[in-house]
N, C-alpha and C. Protein backbone atom coordinates (compact mmCIF):
# COMPACT_ATOMS: atom_id res chain seq x y z
N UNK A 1 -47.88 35.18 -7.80
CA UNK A 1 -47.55 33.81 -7.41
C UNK A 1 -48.18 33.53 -6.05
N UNK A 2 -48.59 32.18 -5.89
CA UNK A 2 -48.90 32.05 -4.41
C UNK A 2 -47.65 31.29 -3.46
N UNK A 3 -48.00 31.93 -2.40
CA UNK A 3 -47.36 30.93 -1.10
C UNK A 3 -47.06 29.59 -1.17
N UNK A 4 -47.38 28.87 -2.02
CA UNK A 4 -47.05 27.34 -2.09
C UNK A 4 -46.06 27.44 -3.57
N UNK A 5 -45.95 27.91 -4.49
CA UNK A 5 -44.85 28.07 -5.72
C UNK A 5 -43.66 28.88 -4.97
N UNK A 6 -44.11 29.85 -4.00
CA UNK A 6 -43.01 30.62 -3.80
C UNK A 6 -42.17 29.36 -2.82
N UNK A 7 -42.88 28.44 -1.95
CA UNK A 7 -41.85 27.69 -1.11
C UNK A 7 -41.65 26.46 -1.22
N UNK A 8 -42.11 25.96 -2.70
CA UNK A 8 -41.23 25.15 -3.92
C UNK A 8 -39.96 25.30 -4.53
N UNK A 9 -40.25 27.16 -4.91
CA UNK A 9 -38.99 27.70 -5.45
C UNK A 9 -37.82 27.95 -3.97
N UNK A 10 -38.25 28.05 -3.48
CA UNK A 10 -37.33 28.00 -2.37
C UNK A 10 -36.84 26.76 -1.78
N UNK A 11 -37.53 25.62 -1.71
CA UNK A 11 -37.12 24.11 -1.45
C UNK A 11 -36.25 24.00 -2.35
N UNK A 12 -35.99 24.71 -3.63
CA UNK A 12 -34.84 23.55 -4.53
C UNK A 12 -34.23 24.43 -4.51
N UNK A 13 -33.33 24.74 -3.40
CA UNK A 13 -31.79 25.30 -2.52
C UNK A 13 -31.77 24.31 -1.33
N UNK A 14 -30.57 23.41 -1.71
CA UNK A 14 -30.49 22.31 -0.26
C UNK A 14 -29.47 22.95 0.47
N UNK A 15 -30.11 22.95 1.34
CA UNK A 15 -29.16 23.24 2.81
C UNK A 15 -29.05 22.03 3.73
N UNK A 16 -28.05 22.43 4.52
CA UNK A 16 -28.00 21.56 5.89
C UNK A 16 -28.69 21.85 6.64
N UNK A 17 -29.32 20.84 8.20
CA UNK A 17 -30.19 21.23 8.67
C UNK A 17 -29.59 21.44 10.04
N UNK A 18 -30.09 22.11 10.79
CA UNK A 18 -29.86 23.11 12.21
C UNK A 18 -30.68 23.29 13.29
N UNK A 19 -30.17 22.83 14.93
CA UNK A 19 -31.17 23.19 15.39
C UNK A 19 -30.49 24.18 16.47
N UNK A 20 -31.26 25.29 16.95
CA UNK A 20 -30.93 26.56 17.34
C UNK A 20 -31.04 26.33 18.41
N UNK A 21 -30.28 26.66 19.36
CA UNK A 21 -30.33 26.26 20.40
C UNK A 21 -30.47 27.06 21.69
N UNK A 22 -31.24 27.56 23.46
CA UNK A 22 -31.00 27.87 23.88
C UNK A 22 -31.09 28.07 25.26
N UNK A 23 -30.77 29.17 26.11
CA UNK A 23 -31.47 28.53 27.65
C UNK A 23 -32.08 29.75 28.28
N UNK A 24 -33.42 30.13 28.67
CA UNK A 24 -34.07 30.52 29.67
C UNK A 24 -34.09 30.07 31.46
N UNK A 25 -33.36 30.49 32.39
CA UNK A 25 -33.69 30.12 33.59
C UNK A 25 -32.69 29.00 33.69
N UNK A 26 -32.27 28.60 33.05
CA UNK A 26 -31.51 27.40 33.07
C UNK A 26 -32.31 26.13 32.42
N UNK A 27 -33.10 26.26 31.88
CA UNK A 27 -33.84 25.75 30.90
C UNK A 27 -33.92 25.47 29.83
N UNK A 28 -33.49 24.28 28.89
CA UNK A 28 -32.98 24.57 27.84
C UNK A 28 -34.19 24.03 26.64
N UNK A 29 -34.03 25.02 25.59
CA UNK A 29 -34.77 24.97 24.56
C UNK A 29 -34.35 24.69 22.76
N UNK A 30 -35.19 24.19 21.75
CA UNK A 30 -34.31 24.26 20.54
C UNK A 30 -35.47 24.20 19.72
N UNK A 31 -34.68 24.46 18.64
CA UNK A 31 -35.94 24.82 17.29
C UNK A 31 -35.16 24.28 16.15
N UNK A 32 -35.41 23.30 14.94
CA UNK A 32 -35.07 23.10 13.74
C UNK A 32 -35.15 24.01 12.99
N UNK A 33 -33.71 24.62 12.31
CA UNK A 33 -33.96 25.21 11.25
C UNK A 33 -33.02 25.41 10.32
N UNK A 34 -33.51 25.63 9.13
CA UNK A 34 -32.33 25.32 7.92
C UNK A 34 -32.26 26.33 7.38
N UNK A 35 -32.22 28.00 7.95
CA UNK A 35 -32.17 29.02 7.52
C UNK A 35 -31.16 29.54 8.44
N UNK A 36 -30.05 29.10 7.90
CA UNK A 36 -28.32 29.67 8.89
C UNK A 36 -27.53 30.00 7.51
N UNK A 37 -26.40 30.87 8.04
CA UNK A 37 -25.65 30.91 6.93
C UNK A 37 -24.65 31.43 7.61
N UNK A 38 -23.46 31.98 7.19
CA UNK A 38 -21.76 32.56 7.74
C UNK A 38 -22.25 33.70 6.82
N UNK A 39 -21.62 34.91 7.95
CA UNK A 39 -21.70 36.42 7.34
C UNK A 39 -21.04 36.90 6.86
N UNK A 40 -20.13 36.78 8.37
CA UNK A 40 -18.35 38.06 8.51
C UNK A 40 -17.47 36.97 9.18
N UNK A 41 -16.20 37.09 8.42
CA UNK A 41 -15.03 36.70 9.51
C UNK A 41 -14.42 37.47 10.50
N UNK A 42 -14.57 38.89 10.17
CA UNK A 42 -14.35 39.86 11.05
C UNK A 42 -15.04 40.74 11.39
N UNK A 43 -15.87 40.89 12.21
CA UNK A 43 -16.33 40.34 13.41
C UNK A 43 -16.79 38.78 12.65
N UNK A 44 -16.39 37.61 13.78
CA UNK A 44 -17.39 36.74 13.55
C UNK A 44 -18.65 36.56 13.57
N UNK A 45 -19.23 36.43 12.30
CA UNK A 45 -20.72 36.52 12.48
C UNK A 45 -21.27 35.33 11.98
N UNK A 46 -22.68 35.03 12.27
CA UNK A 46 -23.41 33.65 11.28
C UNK A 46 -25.01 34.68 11.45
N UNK A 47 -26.29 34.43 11.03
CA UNK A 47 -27.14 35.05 10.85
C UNK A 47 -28.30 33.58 11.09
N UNK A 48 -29.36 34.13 11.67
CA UNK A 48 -30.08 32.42 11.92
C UNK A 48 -32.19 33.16 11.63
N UNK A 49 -32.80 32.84 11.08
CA UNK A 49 -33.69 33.51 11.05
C UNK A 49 -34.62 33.08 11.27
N UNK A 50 -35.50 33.23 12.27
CA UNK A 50 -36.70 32.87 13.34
C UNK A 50 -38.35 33.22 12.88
N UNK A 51 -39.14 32.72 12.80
CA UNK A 51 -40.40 33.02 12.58
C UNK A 51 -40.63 33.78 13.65
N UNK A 52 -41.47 34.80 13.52
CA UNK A 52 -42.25 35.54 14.49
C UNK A 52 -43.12 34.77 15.27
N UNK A 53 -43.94 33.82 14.86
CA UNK A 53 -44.69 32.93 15.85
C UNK A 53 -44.22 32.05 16.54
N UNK A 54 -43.03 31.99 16.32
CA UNK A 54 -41.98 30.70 16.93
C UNK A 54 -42.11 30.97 18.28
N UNK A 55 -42.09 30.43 19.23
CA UNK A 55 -41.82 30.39 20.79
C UNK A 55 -40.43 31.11 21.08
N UNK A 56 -39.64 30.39 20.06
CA UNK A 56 -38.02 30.20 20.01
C UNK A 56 -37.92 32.03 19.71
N UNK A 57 -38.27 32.82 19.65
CA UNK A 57 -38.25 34.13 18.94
C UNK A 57 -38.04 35.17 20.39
N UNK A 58 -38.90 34.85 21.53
CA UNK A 58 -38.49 35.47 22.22
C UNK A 58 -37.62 34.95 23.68
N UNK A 59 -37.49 33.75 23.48
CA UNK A 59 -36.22 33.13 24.06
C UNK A 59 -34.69 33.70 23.62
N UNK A 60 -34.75 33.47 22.33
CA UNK A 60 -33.26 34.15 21.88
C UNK A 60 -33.36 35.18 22.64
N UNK A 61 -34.55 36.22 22.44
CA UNK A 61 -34.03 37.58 22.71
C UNK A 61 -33.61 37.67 24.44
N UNK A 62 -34.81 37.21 24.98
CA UNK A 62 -34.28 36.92 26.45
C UNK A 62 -33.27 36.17 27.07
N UNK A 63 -32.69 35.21 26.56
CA UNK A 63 -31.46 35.10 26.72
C UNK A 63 -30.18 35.95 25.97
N UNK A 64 -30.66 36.16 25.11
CA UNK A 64 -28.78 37.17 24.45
C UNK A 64 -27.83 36.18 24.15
N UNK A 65 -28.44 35.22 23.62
CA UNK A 65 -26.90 34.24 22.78
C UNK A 65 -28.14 33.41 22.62
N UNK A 66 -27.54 32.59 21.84
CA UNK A 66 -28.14 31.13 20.77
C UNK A 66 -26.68 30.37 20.67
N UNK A 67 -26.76 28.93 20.59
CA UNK A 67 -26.19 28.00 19.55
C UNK A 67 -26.55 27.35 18.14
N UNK A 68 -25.99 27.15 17.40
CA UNK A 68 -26.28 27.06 16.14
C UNK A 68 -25.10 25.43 15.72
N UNK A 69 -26.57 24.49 15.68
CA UNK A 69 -25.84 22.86 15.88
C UNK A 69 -26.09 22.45 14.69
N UNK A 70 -25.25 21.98 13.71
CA UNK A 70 -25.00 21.70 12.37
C UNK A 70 -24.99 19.98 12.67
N UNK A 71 -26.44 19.78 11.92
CA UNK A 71 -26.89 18.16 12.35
C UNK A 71 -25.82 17.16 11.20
N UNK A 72 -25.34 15.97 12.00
CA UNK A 72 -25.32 14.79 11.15
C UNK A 72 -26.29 14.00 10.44
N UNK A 73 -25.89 13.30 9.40
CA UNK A 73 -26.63 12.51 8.48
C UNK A 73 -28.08 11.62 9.68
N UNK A 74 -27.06 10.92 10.82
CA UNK A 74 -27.85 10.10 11.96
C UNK A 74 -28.66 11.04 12.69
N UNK A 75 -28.73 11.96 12.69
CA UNK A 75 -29.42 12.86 13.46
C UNK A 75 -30.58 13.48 12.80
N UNK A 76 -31.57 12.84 12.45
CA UNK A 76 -33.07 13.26 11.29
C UNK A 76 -33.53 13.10 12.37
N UNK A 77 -33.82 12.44 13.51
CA UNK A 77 -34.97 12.26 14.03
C UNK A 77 -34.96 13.24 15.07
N UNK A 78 -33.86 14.04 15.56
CA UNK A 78 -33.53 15.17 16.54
C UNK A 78 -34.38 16.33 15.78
N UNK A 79 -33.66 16.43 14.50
CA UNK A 79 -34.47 17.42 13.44
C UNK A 79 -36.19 17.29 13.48
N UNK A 80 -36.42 15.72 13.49
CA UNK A 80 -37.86 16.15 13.39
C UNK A 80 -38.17 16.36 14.91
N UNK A 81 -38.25 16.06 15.69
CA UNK A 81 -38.28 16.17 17.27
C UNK A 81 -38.94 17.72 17.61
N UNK A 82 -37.06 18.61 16.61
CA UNK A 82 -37.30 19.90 17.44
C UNK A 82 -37.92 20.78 16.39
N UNK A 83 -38.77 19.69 15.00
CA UNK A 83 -39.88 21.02 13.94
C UNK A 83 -41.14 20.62 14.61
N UNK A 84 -40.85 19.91 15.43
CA UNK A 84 -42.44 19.47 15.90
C UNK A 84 -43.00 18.37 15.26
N UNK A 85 -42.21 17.43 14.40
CA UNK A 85 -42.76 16.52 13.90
C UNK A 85 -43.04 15.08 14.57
N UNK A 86 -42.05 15.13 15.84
CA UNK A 86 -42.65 13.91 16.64
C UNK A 86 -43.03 14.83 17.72
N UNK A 87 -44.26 14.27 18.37
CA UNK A 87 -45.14 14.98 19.00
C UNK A 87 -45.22 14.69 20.60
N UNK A 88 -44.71 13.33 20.78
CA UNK A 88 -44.51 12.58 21.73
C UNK A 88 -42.89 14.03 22.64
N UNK A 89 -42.89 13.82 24.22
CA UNK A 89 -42.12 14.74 24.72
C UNK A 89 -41.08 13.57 25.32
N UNK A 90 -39.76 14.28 25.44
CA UNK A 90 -38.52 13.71 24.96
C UNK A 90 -37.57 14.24 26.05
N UNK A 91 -36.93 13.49 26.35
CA UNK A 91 -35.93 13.88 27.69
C UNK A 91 -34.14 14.31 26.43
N UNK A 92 -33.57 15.33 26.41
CA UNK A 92 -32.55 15.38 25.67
C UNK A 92 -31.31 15.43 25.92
N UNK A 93 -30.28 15.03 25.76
CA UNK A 93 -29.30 14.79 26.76
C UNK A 93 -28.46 16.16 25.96
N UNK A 94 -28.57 17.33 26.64
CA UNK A 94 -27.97 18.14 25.96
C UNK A 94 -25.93 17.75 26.81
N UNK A 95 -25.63 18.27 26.25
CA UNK A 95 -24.18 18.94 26.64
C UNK A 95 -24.12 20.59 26.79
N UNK A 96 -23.42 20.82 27.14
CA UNK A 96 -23.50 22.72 27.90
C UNK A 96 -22.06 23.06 27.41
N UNK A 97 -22.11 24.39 26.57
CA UNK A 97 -21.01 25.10 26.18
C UNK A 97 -21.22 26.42 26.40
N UNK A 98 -20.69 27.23 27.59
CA UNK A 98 -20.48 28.48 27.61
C UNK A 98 -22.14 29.01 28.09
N UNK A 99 -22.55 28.23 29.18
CA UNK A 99 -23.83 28.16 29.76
C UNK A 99 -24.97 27.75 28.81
N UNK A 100 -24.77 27.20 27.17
CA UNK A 100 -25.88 27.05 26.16
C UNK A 100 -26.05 25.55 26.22
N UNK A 101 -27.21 24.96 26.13
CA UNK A 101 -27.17 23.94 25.56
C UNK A 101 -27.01 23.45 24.03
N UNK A 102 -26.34 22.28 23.42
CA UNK A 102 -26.04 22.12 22.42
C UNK A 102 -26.07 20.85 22.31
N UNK A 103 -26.24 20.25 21.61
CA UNK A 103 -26.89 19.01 20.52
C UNK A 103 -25.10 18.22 20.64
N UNK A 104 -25.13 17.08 21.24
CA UNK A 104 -24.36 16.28 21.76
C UNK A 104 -23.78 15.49 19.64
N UNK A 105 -22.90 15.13 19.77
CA UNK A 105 -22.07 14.50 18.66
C UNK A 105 -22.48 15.24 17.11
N UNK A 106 -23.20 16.66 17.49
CA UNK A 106 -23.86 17.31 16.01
C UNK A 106 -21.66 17.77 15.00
N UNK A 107 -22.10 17.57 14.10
CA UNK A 107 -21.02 18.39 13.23
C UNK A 107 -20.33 19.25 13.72
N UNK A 108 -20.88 20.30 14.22
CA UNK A 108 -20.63 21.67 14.76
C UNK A 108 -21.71 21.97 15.61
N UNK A 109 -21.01 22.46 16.83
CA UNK A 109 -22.08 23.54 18.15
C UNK A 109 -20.90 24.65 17.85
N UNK A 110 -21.75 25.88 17.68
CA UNK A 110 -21.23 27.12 17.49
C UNK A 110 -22.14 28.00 18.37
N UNK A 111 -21.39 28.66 19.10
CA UNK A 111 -21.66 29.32 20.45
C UNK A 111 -22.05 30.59 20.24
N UNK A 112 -23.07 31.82 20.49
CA UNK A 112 -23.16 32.67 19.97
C UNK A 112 -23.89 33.85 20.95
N UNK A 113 -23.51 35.13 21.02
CA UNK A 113 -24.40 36.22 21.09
C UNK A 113 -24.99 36.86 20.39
N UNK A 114 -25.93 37.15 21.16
CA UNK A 114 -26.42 38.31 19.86
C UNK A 114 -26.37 39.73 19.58
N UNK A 115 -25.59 39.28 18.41
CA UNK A 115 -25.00 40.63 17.72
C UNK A 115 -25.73 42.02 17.26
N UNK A 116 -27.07 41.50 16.59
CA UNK A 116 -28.09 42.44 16.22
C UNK A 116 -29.27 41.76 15.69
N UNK A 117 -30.24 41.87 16.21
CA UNK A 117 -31.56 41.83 15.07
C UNK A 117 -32.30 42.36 14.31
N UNK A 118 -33.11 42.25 13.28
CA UNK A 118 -33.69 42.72 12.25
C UNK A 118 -34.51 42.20 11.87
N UNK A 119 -35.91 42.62 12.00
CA UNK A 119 -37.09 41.84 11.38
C UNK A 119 -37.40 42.32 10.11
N UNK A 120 -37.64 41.31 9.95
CA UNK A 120 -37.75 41.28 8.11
C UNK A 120 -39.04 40.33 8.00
N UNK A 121 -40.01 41.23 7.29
CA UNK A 121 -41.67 40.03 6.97
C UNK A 121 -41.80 39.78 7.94
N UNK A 122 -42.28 38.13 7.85
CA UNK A 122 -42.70 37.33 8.86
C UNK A 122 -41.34 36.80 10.02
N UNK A 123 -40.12 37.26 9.79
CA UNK A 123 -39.34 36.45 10.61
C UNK A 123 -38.45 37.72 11.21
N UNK A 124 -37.77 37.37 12.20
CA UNK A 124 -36.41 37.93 12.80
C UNK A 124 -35.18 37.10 12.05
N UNK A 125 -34.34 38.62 11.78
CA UNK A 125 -33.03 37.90 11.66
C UNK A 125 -32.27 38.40 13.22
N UNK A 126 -31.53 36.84 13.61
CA UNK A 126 -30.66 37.50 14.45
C UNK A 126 -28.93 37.30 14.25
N UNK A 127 -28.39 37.96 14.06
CA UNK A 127 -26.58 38.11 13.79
C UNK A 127 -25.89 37.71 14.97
N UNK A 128 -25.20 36.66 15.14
CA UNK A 128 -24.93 36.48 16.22
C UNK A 128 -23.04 36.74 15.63
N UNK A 129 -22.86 36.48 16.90
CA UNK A 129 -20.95 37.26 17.15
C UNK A 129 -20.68 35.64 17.68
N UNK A 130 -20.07 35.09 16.83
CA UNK A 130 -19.44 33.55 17.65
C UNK A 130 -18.68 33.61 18.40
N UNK A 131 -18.48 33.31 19.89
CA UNK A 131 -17.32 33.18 21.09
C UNK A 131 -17.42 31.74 20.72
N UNK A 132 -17.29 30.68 20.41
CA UNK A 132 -16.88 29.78 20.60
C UNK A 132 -17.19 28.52 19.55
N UNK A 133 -16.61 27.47 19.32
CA UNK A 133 -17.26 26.24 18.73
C UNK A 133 -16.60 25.15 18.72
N UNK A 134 -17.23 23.66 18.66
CA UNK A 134 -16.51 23.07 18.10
C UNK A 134 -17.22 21.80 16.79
N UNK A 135 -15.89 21.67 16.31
CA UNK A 135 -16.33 20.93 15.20
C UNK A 135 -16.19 19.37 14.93
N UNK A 136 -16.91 19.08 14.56
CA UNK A 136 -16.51 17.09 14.52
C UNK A 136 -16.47 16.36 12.80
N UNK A 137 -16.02 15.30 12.62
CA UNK A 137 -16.02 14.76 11.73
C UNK A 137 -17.29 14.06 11.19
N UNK A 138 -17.98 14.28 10.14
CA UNK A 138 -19.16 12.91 10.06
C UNK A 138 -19.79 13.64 8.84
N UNK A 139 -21.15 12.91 8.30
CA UNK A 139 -21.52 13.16 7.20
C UNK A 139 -22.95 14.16 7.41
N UNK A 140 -23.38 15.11 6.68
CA UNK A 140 -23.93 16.42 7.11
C UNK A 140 -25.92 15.69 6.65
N UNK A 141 -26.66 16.08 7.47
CA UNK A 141 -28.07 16.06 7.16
C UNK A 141 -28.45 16.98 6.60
N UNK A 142 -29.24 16.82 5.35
CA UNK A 142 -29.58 17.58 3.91
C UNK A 142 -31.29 17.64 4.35
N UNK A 143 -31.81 18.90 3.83
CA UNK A 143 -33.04 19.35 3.19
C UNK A 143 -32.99 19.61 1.96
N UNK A 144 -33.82 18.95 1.06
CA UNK A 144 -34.02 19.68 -0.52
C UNK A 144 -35.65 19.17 -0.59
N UNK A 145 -36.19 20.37 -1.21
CA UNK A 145 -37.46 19.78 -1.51
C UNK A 145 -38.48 19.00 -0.87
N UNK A 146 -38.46 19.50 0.58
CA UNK A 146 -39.28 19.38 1.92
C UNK A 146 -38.91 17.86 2.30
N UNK A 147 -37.87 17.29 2.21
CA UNK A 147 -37.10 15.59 2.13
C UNK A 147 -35.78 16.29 2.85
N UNK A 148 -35.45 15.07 4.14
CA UNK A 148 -34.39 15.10 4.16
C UNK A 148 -33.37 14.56 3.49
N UNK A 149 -32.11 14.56 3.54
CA UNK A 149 -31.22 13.28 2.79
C UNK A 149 -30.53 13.67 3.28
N UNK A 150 -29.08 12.95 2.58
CA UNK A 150 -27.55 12.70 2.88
C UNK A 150 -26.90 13.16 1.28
N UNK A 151 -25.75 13.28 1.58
CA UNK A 151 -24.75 13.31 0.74
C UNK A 151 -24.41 12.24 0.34
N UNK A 152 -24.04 11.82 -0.96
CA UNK A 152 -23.40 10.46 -1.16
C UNK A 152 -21.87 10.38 -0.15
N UNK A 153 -21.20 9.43 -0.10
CA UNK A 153 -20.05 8.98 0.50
C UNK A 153 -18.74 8.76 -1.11
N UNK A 154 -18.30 9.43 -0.52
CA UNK A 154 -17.13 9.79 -1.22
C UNK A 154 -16.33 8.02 -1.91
């Protein structure tokens, strides 16, 4: 199979979309990505997995924690912002939890160290140990099939 069937077959699994969040120097950084998931409840864990060419790859490691911001439906254009799809540079009004920056009115900012990594192929996994989060009410931003969307409304 080639590289383009294999990440077809992989587009039709919709996830929510995520942007990772973190700080160097007091500097804060983020990356879109829709490869998060929940591990362990005991230890708390979530797992977030990073391209090797990513910038974002050795930030995590040099800082030792990430946030992990579970986008709203209104929030596509943050998503494209931080895949690099608007190109134009952007002042972001983060909010700060537990010295991280995190994505202001997202679903969920979940606060994190890092627990362990593991490279696998082309990417790092990193396991983070959650100290903290919080969660909000609103409707979740969808990836399926390289498209964002929404959920219908109940």
């Amino acid at each position: 199979m080639d590289d383009r069937a294999f990440r077809n077959a992989m587009g039709k699994f919709a996830t929510g979309v995520t942007v990772i969040t973190t700080s160097v120097q007091e500097e804060a950084y983020g990356m879109t990505a829709n490869a998060f998931m929940s591990v362990s409840l005991n230890p708390r864990l979530v797992l977030v997995s990073i391209g090797e060419k990513a910038q974002m790859l050795n930030r995590v490691r040099t800082a030792g924690k990430f946030a992990v911001n579970i986008l709203k439906a209104e929030q596509k254009e943050l998503s494209m912002y931080f895949a690099g799809q608007i190109k134009e540079k952007r002042e972001i009004d983060f909010a700060w939890l537990h010295d991280l920056p995190v994505i202001q009115d997202s679903l969920a900012n979940i606060v994190c160290n890092v627990y362990r990594e593991h490279q696998a192929g082309d990417h790092t996994l990193f396991l983070g140990e959650v100290v903290d989060l919080v969660v909000r009410e609103g409707e979740p931003l969808t990836f399926f099939s390289g498209k964002y969307g929404t959920l219908p409304a109940d």
